[in-house]
Protein backbone atom coordinates (compact mmCIF):
# COMPACT_ATOMS: atom_id res chain seq x y z
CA UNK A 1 215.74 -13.23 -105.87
CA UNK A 2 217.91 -10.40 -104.49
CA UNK A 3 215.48 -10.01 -102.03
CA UNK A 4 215.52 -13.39 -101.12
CA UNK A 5 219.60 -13.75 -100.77
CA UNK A 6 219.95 -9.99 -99.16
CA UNK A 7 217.34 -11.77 -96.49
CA UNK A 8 219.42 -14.93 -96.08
CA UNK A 9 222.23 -13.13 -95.21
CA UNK A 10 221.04 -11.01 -92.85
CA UNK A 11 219.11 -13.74 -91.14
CA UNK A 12 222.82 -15.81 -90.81
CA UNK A 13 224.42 -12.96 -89.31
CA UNK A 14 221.94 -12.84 -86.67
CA UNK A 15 222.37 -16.17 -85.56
CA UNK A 16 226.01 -15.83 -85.46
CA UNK A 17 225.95 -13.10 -83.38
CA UNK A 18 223.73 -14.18 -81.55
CA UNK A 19 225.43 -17.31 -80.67
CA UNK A 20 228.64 -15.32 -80.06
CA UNK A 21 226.89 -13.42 -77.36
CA UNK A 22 225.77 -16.65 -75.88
CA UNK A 23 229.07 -17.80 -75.40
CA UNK A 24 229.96 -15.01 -74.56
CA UNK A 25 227.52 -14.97 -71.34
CA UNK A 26 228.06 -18.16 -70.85
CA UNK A 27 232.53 -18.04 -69.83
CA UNK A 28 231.49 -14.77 -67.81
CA UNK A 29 229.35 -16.63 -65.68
CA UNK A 30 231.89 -19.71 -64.94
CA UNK A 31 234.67 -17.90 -64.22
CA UNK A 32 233.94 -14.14 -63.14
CA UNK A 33 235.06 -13.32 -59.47
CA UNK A 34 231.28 -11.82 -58.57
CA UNK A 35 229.97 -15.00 -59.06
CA UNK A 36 227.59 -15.47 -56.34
CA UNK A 37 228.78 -17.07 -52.77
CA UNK A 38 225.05 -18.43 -52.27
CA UNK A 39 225.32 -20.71 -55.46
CA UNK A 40 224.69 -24.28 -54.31
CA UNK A 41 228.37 -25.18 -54.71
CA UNK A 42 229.44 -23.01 -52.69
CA UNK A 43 227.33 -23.72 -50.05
CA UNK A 44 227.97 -27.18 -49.73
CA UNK A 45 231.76 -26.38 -49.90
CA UNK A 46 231.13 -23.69 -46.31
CA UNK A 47 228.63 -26.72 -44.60
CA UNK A 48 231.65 -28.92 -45.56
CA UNK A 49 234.47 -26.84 -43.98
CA UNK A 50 232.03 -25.93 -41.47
CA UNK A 51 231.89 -29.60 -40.26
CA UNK A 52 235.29 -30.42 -40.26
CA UNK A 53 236.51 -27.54 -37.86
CA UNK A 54 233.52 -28.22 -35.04
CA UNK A 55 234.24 -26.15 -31.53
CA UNK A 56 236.31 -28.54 -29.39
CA UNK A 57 235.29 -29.32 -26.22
CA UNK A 58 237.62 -31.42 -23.67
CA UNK A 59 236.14 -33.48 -21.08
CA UNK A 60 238.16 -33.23 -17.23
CA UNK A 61 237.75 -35.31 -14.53
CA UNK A 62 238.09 -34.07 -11.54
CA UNK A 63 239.31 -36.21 -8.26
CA UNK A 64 237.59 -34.87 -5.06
CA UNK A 65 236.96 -36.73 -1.33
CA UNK A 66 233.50 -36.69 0.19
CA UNK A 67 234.36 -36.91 4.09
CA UNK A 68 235.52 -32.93 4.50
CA UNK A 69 232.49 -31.12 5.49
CA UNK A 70 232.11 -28.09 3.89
CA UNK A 71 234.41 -28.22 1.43
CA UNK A 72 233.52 -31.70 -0.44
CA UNK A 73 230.57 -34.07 0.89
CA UNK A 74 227.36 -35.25 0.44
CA UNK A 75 224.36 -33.83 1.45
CA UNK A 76 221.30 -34.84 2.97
CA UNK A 77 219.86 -34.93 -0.37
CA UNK A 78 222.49 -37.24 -1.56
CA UNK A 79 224.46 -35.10 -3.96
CA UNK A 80 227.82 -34.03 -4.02
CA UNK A 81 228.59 -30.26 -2.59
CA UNK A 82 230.93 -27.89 -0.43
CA UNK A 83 233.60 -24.87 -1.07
CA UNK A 84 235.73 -26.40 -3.63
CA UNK A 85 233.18 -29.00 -5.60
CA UNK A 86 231.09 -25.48 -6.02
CA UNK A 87 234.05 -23.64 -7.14
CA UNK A 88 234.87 -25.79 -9.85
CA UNK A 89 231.43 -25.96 -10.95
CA UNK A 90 232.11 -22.17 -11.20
CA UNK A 91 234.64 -22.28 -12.84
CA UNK A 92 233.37 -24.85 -15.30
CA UNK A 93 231.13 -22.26 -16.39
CA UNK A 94 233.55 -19.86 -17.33
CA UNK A 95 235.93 -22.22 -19.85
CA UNK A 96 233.46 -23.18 -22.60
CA UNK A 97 236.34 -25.24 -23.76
CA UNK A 98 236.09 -27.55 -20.94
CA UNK A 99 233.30 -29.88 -19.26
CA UNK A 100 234.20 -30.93 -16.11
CA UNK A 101 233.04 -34.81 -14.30
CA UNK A 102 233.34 -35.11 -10.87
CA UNK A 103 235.09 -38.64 -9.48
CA UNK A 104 234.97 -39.07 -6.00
CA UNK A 105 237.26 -41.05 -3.93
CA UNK A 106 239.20 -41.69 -0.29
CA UNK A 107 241.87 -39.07 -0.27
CA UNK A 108 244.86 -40.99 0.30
CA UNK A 109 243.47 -41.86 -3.35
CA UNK A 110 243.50 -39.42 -5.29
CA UNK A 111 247.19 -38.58 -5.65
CA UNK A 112 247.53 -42.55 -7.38
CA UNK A 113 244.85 -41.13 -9.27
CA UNK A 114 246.42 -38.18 -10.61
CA UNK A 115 249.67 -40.23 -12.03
CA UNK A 116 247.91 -43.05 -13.17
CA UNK A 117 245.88 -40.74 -15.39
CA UNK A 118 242.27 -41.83 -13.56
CA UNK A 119 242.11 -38.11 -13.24
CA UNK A 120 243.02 -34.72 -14.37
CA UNK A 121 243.45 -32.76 -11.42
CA UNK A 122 242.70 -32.75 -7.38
CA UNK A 123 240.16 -30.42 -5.73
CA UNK A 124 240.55 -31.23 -2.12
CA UNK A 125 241.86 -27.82 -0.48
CA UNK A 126 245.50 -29.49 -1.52
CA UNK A 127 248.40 -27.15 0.23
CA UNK A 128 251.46 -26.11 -1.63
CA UNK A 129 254.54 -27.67 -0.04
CA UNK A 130 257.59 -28.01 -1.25
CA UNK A 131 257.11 -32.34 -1.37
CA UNK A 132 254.38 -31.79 -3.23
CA UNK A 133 256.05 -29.49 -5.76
CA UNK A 134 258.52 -31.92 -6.72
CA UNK A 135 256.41 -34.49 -7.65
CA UNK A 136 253.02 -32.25 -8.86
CA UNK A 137 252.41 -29.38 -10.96
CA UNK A 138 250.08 -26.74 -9.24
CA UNK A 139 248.25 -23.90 -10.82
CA UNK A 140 249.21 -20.04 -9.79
CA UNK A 141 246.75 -18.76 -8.17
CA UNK A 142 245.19 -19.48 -5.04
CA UNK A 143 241.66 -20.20 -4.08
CA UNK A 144 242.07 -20.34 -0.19
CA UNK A 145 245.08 -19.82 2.27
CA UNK A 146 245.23 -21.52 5.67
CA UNK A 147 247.57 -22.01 8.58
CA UNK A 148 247.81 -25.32 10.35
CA UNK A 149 247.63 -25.65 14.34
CA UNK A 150 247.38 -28.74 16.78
CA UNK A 151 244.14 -29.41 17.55
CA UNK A 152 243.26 -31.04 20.86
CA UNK A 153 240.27 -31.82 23.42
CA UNK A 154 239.16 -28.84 24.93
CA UNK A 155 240.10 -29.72 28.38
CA UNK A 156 243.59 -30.61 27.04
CA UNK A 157 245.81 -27.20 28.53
CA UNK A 158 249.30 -29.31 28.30
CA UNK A 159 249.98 -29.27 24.53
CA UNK A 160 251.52 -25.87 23.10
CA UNK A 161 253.45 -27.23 20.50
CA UNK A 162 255.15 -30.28 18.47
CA UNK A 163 257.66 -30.54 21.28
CA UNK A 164 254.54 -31.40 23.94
CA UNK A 165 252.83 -34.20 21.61
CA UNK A 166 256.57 -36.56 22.35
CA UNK A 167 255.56 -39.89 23.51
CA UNK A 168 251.88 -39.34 22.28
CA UNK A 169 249.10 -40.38 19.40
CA UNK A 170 248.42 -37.72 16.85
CA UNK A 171 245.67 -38.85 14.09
CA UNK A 172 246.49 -37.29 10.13
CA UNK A 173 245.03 -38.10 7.02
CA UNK A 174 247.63 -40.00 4.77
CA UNK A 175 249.30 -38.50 2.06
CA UNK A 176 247.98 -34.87 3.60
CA UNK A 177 249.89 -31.54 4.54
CA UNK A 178 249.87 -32.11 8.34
CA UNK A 179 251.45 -35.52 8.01
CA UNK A 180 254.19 -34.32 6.18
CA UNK A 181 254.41 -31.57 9.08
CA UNK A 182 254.64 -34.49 11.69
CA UNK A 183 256.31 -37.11 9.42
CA UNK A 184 259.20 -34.02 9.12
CA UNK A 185 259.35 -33.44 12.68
CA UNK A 186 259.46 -37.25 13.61
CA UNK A 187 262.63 -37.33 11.29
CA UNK A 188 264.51 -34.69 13.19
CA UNK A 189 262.98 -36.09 16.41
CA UNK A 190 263.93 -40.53 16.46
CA UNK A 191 260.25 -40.35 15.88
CA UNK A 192 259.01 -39.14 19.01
CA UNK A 193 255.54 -38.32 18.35
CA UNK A 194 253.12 -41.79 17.20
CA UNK A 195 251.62 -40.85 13.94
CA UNK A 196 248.11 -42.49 13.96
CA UNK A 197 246.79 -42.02 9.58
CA UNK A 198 243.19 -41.67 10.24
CA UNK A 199 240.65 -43.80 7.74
CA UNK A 200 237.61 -42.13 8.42
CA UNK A 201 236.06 -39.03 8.31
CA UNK A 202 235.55 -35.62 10.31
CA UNK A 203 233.05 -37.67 13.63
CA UNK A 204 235.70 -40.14 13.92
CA UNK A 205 238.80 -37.68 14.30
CA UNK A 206 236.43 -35.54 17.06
CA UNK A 207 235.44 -38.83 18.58
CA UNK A 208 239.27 -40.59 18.89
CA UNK A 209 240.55 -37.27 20.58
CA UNK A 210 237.56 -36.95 22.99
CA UNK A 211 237.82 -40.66 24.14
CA UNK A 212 241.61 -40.78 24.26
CA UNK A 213 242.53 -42.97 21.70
CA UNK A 214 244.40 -40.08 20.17
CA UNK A 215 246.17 -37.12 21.84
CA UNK A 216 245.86 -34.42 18.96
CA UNK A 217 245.83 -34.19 15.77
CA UNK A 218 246.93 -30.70 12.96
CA UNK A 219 243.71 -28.94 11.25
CA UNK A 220 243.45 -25.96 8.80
CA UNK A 221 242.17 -23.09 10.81
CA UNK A 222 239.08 -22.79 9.10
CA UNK A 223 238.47 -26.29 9.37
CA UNK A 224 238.21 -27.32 13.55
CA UNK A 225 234.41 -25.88 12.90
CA UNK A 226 233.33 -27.70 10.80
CA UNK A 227 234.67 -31.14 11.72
CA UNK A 228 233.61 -29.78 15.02
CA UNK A 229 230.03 -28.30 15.73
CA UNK A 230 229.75 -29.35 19.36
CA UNK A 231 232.96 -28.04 20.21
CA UNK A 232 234.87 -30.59 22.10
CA UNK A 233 237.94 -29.62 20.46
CA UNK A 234 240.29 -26.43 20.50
CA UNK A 235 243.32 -25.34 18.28
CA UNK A 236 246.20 -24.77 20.47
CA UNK A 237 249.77 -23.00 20.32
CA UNK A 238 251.43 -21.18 16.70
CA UNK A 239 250.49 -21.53 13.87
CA UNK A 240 253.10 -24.61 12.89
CA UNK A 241 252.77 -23.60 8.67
CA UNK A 242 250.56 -21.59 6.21
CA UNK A 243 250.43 -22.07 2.75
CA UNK A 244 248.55 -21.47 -0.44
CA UNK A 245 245.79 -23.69 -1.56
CA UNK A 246 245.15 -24.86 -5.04
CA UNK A 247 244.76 -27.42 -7.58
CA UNK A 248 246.87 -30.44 -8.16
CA UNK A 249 247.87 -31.49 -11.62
CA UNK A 250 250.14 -33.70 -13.29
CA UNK A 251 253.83 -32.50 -13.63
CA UNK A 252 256.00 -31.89 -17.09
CA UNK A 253 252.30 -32.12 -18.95
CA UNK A 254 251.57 -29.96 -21.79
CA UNK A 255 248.20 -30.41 -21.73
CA UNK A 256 247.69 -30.40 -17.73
CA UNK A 257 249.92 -26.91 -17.79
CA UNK A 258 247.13 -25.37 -20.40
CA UNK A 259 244.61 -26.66 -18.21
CA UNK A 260 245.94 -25.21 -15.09
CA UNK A 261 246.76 -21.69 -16.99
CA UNK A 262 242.97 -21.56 -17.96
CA UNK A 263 241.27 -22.08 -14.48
CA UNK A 264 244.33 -19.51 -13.35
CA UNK A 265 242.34 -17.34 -15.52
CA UNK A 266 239.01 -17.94 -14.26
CA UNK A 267 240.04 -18.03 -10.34
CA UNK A 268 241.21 -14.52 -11.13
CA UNK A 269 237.65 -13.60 -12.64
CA UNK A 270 235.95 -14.75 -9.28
CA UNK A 271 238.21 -13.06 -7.39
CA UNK A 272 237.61 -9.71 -9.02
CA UNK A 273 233.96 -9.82 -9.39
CA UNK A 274 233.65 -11.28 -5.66
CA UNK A 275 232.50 -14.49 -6.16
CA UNK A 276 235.10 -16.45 -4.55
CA UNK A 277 235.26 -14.40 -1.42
CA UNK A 278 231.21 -15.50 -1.42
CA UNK A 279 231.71 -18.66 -1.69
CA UNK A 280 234.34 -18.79 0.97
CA UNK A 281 231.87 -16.98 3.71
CA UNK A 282 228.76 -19.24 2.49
CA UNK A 283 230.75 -22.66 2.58
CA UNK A 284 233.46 -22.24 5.20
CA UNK A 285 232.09 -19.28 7.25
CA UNK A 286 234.52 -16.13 6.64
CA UNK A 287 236.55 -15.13 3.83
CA UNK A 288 239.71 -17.59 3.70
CA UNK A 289 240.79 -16.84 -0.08
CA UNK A 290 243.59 -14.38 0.36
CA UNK A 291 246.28 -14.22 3.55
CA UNK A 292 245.38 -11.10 5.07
């Protein structure tokens, strides 16, 4: 009988401490700091916060022409090329944070464009003046530099400056840098010279000032050969202004100024690694990116 009872109690105070141990075990594992990451809680909780914080990526558009040879035009093969469509595809490349879509359009366009919001930026070899300035934001530093000069037949030895083009037709591109240069001289001047805003592309300027219909008109130094393969034409006299070349954004944007600081960045990347300078001697025949 003693047997029996010692045996009974012995048997109890197993179970009991048994089932203290248990519980034991059990709070350790629920709320002890090594718990493992891997459990399936936590992973669903990092695929969760993984999901809501995906990498951002911010589609641009970007305004370009498709009448400057050289610099933005189509091919033969139909697509869209030249200096400044393949540096932004450059730097596109570099800013992971970006994709950039290409919208092509007449240049007396594309400013509209850039206040109406169509777009997010110009890439058309756009020269800082101080008009533009006060109306457009543009980024620091400079892909190309160029000086402007009168551009006439070849067999044309009268014209040596603004002063010699009184009384006659010079063709411009609306809206560009060498119509402000002869829309700022005409203001000084009763409008003496006839500003004639050209409408089509690089065959018809050459073909106007060959045939007379035009006296002159004001080209980028790089530029007169590749509007002008044959040769009929000739720069003539000073240069009449040089300037910087670079992107045109919107002004007194937040967004627009981060954009511009980021492609500052990359333009300074293909600078130092020699890229640009390529690109300047494969697309517009010598190195035009700096203004030695």
């Amino acid at each position: 009988m003693k047997k029996t009872s010692l045996a009974i109690v012995i048997l109890s105070l197993s179970l009991t401490l048994a089932a203290c141990g248990a519980k034991n075990n059990e709070t350790a594992n629920s709320s002890s700091p090594d718990a493992p990451a891997s459990s399936p809680a936590a992973v669903e909780s990092e695929s969760a916060g993984a999901e809501a914080d995906p990498a951002q990526v911010t589609k641009i558009i970007v305004g370009t022409g498709t009448q400057f040879p050289q610099v933005c035009f189509i091919d033969e093969n139909g697509n869209l090329t030249g200096f400044d469509v393949e540096l932004v595809r450059e730097i596109d490349n570099r800013l992971p944070q970006y994709e950039f879509e290409f919208q092509t359009q007449e240049f007396k366009s594309l400013l509209l464009s850039l206040e109406t919001k169509k777009i997010d930026f110009v890439a058309h070899e756009m020269e800082k003046n101080p008009e533009r300035e006060e109306k457009y934001l543009f980024n620091k530093e400079p892909y190309a530099h160029w000086r402007n000069k009168i551009v006439v037949a070849k067999d044309n030895d009268s014209v040596q400056s603004l002063d010699d083009l009184k009384g006659k037709k010079v063709l411009v591109g609306a809206t560009s840098a060498q119509a402000q240069i002869i829309e700022n001289y005409n203001k000084e001047n009763d409008n003496a010279i006839k500003v004639v805003y050209s409408g089509g592309g690089a065959n018809d300027t050459v073909e106007q000032i060959v045939t007379g219909r035009v006296d002159a008109t004001l080209a980028a130094d790089f530029t007169l050969s590749l509007i002008d393969p044959e040769t009929k034409l000739k720069t003539t006299g000073s240069a009449l202004s040089e300037a910087d070349v670079l992107f045109m954004f919107r002004k007194n944007d937040e967004d627009a100024q981060k954009l511009s600081d980021a492609i500052d960045g990359a333009i300074k990347e293909l600078k130092a690694d020699g890229t640009l300078g390529k690109l300047s001697t494969e697309w517009l025949g010598g190195d035009f990116t700096s203004e030695e």
